[in-house]
C-alpha atoms as a PDB file:
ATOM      1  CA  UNK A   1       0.000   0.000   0.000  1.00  0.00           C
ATOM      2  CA  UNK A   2       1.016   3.567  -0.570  1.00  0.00           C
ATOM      3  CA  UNK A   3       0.625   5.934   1.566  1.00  0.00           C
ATOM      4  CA  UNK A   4       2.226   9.006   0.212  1.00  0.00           C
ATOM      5  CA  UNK A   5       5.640   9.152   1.761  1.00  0.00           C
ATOM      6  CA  UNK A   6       5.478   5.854   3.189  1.00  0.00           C
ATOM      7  CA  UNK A   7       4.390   2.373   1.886  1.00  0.00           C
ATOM      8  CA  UNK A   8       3.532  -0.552   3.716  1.00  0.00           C
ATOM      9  CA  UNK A   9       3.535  -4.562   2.857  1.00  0.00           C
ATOM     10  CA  UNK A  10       0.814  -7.224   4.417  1.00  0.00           C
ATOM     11  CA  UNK A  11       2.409 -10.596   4.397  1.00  0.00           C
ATOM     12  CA  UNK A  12      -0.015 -12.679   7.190  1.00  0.00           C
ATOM     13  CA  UNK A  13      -3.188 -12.362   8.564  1.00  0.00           C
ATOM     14  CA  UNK A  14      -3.224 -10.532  11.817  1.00  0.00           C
ATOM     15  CA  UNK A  15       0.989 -10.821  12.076  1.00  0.00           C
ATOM     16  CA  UNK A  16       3.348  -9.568   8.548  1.00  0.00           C
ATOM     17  CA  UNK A  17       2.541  -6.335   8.267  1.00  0.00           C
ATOM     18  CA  UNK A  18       5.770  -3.967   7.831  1.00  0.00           C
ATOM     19  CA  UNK A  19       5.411  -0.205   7.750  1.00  0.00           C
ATOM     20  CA  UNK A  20       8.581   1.234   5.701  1.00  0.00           C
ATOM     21  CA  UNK A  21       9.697   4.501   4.329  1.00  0.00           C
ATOM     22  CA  UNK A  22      10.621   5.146   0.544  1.00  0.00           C
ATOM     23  CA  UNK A  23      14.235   4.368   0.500  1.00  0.00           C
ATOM     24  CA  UNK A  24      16.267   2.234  -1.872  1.00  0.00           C
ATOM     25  CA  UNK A  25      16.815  -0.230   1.296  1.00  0.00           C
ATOM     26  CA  UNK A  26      12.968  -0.529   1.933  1.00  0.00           C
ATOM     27  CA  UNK A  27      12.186  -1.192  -1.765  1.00  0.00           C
ATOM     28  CA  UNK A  28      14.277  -3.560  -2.061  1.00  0.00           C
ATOM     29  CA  UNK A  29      12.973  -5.351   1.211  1.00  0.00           C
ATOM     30  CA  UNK A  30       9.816  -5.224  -0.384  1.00  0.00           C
ATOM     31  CA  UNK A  31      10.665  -6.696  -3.136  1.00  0.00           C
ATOM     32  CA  UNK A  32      12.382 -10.062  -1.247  1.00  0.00           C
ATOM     33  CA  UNK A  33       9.225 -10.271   0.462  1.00  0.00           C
ATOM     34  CA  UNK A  34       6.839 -10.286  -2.610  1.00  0.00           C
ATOM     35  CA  UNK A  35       9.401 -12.753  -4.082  1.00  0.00           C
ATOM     36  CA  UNK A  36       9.418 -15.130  -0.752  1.00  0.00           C
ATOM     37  CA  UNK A  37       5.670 -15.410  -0.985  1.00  0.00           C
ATOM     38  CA  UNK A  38       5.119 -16.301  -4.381  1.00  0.00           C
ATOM     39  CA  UNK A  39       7.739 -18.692  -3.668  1.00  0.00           C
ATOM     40  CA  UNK A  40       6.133 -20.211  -0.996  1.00  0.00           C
ATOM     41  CA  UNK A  41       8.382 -19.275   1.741  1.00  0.00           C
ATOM     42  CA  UNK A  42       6.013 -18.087   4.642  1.00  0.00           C
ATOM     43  CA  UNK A  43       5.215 -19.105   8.085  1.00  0.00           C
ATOM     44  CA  UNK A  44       2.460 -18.055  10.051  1.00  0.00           C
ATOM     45  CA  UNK A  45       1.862 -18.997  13.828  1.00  0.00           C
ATOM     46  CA  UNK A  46      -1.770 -18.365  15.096  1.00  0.00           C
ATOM     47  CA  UNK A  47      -2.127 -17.980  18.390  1.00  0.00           C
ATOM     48  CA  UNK A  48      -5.190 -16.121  20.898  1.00  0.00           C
ATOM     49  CA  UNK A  49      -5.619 -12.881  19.557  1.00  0.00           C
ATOM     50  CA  UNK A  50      -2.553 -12.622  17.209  1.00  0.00           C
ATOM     51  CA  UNK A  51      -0.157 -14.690  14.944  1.00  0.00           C
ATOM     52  CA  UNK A  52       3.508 -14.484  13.824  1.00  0.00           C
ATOM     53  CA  UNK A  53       4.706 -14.279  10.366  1.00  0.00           C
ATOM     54  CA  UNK A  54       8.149 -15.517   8.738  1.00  0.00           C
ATOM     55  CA  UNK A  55       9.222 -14.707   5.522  1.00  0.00           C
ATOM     56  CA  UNK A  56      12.347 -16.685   4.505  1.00  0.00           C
ATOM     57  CA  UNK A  57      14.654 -15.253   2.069  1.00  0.00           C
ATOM     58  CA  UNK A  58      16.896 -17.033  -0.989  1.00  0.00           C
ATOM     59  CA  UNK A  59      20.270 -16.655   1.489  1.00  0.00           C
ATOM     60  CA  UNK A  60      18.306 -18.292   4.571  1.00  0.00           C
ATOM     61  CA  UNK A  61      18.070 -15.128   6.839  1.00  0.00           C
ATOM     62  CA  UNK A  62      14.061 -14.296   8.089  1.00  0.00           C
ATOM     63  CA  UNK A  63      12.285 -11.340   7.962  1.00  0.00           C
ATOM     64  CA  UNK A  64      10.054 -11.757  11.295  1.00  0.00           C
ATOM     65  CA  UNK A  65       7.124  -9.958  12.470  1.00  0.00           C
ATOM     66  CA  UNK A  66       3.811 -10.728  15.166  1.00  0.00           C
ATOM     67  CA  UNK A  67       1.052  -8.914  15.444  1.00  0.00           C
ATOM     68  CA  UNK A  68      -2.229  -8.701  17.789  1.00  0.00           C
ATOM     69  CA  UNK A  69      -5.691  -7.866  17.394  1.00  0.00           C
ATOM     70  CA  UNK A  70      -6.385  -8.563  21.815  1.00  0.00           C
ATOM     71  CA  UNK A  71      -7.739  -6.110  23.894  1.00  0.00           C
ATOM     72  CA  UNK A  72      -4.878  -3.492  25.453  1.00  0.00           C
ATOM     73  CA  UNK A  73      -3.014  -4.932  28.070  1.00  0.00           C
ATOM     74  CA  UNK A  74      -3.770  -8.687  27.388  1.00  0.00           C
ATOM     75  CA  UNK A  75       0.008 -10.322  27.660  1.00  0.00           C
ATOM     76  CA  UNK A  76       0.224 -13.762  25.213  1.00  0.00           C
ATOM     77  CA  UNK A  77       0.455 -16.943  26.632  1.00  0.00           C
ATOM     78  CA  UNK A  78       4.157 -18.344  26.978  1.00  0.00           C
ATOM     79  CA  UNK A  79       5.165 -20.606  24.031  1.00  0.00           C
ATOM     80  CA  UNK A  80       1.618 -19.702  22.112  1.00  0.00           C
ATOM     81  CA  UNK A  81       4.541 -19.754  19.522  1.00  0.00           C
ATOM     82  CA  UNK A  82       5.696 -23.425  19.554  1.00  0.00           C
ATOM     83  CA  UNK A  83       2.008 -24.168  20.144  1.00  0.00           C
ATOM     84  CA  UNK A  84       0.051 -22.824  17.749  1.00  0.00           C
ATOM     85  CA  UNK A  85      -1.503 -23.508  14.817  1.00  0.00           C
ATOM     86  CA  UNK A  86       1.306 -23.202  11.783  1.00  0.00           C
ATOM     87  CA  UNK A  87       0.225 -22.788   8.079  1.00  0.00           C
ATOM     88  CA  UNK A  88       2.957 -22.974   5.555  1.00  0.00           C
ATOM     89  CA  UNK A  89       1.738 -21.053   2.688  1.00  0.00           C
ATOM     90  CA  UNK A  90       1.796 -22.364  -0.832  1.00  0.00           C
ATOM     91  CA  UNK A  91       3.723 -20.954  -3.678  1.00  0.00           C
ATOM     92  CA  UNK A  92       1.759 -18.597  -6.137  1.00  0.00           C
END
């Protein structure tokens, strides 16, 4: 999405969503990330009230970002990570 003088990318559900500024270094970062999900290299952990997303580049490193849709000042479980429910996306 564009938002003028910034632009942000939704990779996940509730989790995945990156807010970035219109450098050369942000494009690009964009651009890996469109790339890993058509390639079928994303992650997402659902867990009460919010889920994790990880995008895994071509050289192995992870782009890695959770997000929550609970009330303010709800804390998440310990280890809703290793517990929840994991969908591996398919490739475009």
């Amino acid at each position: 999405m564009d938002f003028g003088e910034s632009l942000q990318i939704e990779a996940g559900h509730v989790g995945g969503r990156w807010e970035l500024d219109r450098t050369m270094e942000d494009v690009d970062f964009i651009e890996q990330v469109v790339r890993a999900v058509a390639a079928g290299r994303v992650v997402e952990v659902f867990g009460p009230g919010r889920s994790r997303v990880e995008v895994t580049f071509p050289d192995g490193t992870q782009a890695v970002e959770t997000g929550g849709v609970s009330p303010r000042g709800c804390l998440p479980s310990p280890g809703w990570v290793r517990r929840g429910r994991r969908v591996n996306y398919a490739p475009y």
